[in-house]
C-alpha atoms as a PDB file:
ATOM      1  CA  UNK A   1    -128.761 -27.523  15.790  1.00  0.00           C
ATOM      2  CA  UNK A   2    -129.273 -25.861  12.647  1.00  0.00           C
ATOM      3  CA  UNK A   3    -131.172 -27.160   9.713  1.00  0.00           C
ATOM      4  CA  UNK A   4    -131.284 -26.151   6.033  1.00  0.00           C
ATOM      5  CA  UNK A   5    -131.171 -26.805   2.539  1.00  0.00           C
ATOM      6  CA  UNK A   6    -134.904 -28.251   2.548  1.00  0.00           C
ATOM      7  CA  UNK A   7    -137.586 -27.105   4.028  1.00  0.00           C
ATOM      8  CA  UNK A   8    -138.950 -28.549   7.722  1.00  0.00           C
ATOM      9  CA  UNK A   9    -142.682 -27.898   8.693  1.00  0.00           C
ATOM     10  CA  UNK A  10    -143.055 -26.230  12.641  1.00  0.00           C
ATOM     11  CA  UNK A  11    -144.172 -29.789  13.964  1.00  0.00           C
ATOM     12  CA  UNK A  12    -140.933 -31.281  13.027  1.00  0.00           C
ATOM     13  CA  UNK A  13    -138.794 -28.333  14.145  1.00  0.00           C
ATOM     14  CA  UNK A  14    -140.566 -28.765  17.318  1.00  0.00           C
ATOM     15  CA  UNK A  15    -140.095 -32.462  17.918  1.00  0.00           C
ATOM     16  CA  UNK A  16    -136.520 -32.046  17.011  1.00  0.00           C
ATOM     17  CA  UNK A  17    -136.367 -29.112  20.044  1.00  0.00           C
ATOM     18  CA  UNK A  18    -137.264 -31.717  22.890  1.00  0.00           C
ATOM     19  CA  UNK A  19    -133.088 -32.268  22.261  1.00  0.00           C
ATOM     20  CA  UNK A  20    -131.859 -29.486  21.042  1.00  0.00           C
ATOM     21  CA  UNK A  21    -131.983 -25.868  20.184  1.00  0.00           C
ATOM     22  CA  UNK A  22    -133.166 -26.114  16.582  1.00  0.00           C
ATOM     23  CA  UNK A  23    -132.607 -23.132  14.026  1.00  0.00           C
ATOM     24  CA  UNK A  24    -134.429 -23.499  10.299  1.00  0.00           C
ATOM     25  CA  UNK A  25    -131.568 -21.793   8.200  1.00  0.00           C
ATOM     26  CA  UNK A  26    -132.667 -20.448   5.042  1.00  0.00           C
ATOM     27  CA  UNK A  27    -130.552 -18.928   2.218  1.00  0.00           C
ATOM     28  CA  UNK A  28    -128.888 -18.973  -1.158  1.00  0.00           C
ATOM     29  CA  UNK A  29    -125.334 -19.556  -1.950  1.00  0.00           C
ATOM     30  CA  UNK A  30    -125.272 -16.357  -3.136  1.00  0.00           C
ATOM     31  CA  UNK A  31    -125.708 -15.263   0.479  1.00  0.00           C
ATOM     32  CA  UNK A  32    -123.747 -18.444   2.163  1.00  0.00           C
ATOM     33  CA  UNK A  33    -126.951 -19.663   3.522  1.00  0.00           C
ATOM     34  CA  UNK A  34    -127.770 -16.156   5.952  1.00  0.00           C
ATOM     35  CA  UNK A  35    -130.775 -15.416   4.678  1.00  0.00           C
ATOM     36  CA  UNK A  36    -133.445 -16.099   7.649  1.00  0.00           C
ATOM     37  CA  UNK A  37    -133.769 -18.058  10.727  1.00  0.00           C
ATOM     38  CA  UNK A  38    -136.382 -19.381  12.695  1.00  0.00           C
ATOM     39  CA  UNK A  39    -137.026 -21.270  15.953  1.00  0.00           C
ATOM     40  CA  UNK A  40    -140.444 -22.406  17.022  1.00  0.00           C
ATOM     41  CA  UNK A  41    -139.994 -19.932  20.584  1.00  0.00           C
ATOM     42  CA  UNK A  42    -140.736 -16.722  17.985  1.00  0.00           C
ATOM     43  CA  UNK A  43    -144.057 -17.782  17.715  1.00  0.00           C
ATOM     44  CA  UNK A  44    -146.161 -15.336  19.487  1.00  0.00           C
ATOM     45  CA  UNK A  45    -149.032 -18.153  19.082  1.00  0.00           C
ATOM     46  CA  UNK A  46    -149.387 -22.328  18.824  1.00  0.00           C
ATOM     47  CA  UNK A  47    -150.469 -22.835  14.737  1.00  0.00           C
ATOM     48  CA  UNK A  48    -153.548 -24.637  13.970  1.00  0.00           C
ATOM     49  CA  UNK A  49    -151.951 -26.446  11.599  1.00  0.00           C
ATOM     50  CA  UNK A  50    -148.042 -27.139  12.357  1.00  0.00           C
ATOM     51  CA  UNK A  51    -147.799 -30.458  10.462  1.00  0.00           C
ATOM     52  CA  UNK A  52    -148.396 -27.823   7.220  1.00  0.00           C
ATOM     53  CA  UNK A  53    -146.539 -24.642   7.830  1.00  0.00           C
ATOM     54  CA  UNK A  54    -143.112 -24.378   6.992  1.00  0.00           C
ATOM     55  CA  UNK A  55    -141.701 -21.048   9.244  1.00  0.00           C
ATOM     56  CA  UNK A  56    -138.324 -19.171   7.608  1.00  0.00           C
ATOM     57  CA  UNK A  57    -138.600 -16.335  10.027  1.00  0.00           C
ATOM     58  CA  UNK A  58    -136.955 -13.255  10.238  1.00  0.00           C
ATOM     59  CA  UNK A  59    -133.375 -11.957   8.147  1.00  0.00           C
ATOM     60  CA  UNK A  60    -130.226 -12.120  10.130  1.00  0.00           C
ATOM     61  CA  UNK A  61    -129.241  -8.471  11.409  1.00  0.00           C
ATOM     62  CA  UNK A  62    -128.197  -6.722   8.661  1.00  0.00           C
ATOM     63  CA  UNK A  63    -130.298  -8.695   5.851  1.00  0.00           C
ATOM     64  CA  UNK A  64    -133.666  -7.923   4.258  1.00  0.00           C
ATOM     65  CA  UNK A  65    -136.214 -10.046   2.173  1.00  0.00           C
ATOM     66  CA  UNK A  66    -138.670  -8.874   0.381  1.00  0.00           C
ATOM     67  CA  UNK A  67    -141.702 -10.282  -1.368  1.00  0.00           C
ATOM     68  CA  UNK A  68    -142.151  -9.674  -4.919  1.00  0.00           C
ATOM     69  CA  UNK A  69    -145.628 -11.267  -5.961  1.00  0.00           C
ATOM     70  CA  UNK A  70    -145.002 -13.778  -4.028  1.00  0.00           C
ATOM     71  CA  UNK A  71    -141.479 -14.686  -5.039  1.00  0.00           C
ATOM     72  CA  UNK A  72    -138.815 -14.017  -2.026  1.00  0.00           C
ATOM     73  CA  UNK A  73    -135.789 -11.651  -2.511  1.00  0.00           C
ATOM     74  CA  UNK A  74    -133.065 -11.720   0.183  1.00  0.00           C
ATOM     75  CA  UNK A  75    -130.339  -9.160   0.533  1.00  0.00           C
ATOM     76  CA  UNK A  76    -127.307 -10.509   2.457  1.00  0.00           C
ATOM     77  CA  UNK A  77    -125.939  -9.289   5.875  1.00  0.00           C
ATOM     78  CA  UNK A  78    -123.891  -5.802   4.799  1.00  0.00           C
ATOM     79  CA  UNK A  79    -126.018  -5.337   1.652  1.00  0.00           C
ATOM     80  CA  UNK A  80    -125.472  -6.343  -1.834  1.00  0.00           C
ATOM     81  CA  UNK A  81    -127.309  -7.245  -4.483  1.00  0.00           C
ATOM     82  CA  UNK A  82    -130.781  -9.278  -3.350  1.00  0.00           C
ATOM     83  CA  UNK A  83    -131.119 -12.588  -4.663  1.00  0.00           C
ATOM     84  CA  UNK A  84    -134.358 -13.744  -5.974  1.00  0.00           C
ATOM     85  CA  UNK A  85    -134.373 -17.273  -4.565  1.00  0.00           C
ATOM     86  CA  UNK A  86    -136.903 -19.307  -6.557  1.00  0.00           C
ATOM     87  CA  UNK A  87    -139.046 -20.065  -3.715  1.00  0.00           C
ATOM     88  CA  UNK A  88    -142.496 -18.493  -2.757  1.00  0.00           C
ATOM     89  CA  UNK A  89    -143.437 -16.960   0.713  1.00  0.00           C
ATOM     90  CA  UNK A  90    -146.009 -15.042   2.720  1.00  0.00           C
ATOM     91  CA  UNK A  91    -144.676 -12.315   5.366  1.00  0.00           C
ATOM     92  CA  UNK A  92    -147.116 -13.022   7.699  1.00  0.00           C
ATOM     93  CA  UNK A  93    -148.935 -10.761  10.499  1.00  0.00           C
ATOM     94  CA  UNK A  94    -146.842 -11.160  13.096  1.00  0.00           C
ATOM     95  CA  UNK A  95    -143.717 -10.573  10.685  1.00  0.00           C
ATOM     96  CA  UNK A  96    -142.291 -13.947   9.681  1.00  0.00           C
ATOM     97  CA  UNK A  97    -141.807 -15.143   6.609  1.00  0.00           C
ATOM     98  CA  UNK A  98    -143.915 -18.662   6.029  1.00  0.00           C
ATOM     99  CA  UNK A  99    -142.399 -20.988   2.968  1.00  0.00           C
ATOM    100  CA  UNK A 100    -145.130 -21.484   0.062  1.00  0.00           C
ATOM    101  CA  UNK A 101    -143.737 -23.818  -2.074  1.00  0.00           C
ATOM    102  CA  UNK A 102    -140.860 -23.590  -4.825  1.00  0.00           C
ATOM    103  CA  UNK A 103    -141.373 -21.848  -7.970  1.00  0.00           C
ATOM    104  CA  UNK A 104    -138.453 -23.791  -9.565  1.00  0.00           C
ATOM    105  CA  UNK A 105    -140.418 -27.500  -8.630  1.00  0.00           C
ATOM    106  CA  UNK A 106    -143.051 -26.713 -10.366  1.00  0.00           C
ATOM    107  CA  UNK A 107    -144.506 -29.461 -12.718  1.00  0.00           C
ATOM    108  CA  UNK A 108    -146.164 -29.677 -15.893  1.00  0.00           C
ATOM    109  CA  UNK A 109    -149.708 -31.456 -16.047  1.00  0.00           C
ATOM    110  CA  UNK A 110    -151.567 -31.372 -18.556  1.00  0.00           C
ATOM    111  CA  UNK A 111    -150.212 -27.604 -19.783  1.00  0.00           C
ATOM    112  CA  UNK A 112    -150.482 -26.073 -16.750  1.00  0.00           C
ATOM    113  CA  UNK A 113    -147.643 -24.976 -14.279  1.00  0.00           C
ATOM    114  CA  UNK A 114    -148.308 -26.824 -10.647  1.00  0.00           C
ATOM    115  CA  UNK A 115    -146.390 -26.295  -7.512  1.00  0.00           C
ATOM    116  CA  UNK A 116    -146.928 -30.110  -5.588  1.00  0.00           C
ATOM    117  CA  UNK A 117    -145.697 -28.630  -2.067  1.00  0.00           C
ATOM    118  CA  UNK A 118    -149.136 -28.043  -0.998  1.00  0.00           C
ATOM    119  CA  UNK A 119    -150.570 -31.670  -1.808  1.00  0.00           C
ATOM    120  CA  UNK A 120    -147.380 -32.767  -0.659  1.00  0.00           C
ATOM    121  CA  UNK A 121    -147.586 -30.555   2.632  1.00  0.00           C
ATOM    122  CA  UNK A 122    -151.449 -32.038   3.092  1.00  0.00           C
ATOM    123  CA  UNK A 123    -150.427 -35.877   2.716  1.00  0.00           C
ATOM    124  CA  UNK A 124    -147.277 -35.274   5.042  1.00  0.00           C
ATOM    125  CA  UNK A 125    -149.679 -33.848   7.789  1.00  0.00           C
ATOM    126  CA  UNK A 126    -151.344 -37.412   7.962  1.00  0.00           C
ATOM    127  CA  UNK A 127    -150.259 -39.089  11.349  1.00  0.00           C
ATOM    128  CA  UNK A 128    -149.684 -42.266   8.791  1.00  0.00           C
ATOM    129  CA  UNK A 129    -147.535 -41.074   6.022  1.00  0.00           C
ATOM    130  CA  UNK A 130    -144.108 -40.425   7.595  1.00  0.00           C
ATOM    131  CA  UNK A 131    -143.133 -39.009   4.067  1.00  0.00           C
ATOM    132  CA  UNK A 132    -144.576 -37.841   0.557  1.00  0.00           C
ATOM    133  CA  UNK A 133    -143.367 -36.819  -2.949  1.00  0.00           C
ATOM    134  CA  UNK A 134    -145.723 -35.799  -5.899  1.00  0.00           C
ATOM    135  CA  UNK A 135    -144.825 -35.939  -9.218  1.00  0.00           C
ATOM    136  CA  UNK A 136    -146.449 -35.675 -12.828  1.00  0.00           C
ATOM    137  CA  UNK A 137    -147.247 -38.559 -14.547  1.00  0.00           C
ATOM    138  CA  UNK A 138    -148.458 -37.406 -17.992  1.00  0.00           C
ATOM    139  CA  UNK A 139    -151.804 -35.693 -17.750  1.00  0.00           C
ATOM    140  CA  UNK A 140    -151.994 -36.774 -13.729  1.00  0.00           C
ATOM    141  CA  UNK A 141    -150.100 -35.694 -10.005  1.00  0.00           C
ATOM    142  CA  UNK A 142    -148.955 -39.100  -8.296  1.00  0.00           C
ATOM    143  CA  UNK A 143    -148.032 -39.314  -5.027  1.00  0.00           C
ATOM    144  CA  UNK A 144    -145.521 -41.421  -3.286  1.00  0.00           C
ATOM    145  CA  UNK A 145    -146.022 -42.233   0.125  1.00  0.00           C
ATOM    146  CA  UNK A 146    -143.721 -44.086   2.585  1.00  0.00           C
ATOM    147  CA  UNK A 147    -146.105 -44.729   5.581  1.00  0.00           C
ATOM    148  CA  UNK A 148    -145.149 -44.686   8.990  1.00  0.00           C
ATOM    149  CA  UNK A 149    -143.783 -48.201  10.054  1.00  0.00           C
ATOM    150  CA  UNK A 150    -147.025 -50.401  11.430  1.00  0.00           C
ATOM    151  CA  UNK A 151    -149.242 -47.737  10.207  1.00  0.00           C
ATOM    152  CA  UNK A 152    -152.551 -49.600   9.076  1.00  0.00           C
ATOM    153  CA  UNK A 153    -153.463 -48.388   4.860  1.00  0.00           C
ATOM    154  CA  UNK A 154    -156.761 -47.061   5.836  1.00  0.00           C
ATOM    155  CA  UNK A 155    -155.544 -43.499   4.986  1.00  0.00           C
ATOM    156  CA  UNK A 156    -155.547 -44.638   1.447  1.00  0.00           C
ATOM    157  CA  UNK A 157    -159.067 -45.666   1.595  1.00  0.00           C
ATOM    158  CA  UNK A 158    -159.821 -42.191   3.286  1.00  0.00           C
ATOM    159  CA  UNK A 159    -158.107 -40.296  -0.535  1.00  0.00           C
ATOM    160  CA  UNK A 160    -161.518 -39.379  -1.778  1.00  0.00           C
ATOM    161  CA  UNK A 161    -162.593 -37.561   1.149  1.00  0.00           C
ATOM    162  CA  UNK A 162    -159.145 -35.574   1.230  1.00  0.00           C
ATOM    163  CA  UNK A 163    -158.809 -31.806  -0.277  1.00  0.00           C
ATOM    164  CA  UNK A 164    -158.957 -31.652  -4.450  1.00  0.00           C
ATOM    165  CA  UNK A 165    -154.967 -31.196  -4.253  1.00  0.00           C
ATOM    166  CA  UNK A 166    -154.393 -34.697  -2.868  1.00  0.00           C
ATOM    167  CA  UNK A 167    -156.967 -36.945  -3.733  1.00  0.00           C
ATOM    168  CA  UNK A 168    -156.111 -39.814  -6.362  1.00  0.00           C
ATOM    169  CA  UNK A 169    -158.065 -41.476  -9.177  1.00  0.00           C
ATOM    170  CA  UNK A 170    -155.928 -44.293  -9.262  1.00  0.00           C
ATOM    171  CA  UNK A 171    -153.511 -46.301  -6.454  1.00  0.00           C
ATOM    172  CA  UNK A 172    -150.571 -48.039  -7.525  1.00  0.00           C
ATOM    173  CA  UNK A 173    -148.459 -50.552  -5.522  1.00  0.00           C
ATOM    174  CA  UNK A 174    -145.418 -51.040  -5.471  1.00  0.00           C
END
């Protein structure tokens, strides 16, 4: 099975692998989509952290990526022209390329520039929150949470203990 156009942490590629093989696709149009790959059995290593780490992995044969301050540049299979992809990444030790977040969703709070994938990555790790969205409100980040069906609310009680990016001053219902 292959999966693309949004990103998919290594927890969820590996639940979907109890069925299938599972492929994270990632590209461009530019490139039809054969930019990298990854499947959780290139890990050299389990993660500490799965439920947060999104994985791209390596180019196909014949493709390159490159990091340029943080902003990832893929060349296509056979060359070309590389094509800067407006998403941020970290080529990591063991030579895969992690997702950081996407320099084209970034909000605007309060006059600065913010990127909600991490607070977005940190309330989807939560065994409660099956999904998460953050958006700007004005001057503030809100997050939208659809919680895991039967899951008791006491994560939200749990917000002001949680890392600066995802804590709220405020919870709305609705």
């Amino acid at each position: 099975m292959a999966v693309g156009g949004d990103r998919i942490t290594v927890a969820a590629q590996d639940r979907l692998a109890g069925t299938a093989r599972v492929l994270n696709v990632y590209g461009t149009a530019e490139d039809a989509g054969c930019g990298t790959w990854f499947e959780t059995s290139m890990l050299a290593e389990e993660l500490p952290d799965p439920e947060r780490v999104s994985l791209l992995g390596r180019p196909f044969p014949g493709g390159r990526v490159d990091l340029d301050d943080g902003r990832i540049r893929l060349t296509p299979p056979g060359g070309g022209e590389a094509v800067v992809t407006g998403d941020r990444g970290l080529l990591r030790d063991d030579g895969l390329l992690e997702f950081r977040g996407r320099r084209a969703h970034r909000l605007t709070v309060g006059g600065r520039h913010v990127d909600p994938y991490p607070a977005e990555a940190a309330l989807g790790a939560h065994p409660d929150i099956r999904e998460a969205v953050v958006a700007a409100d004005g001057d503030e980040l809100v997050a939208y949470v659809v919680p895991e069906e039967g899951a008791p609310l006491e994560w939200a009680r749990s917000a002001p203990s949680w890392p600066g990016s995802c804590r709220n001053r405020r919870s709305r219902r609705g």
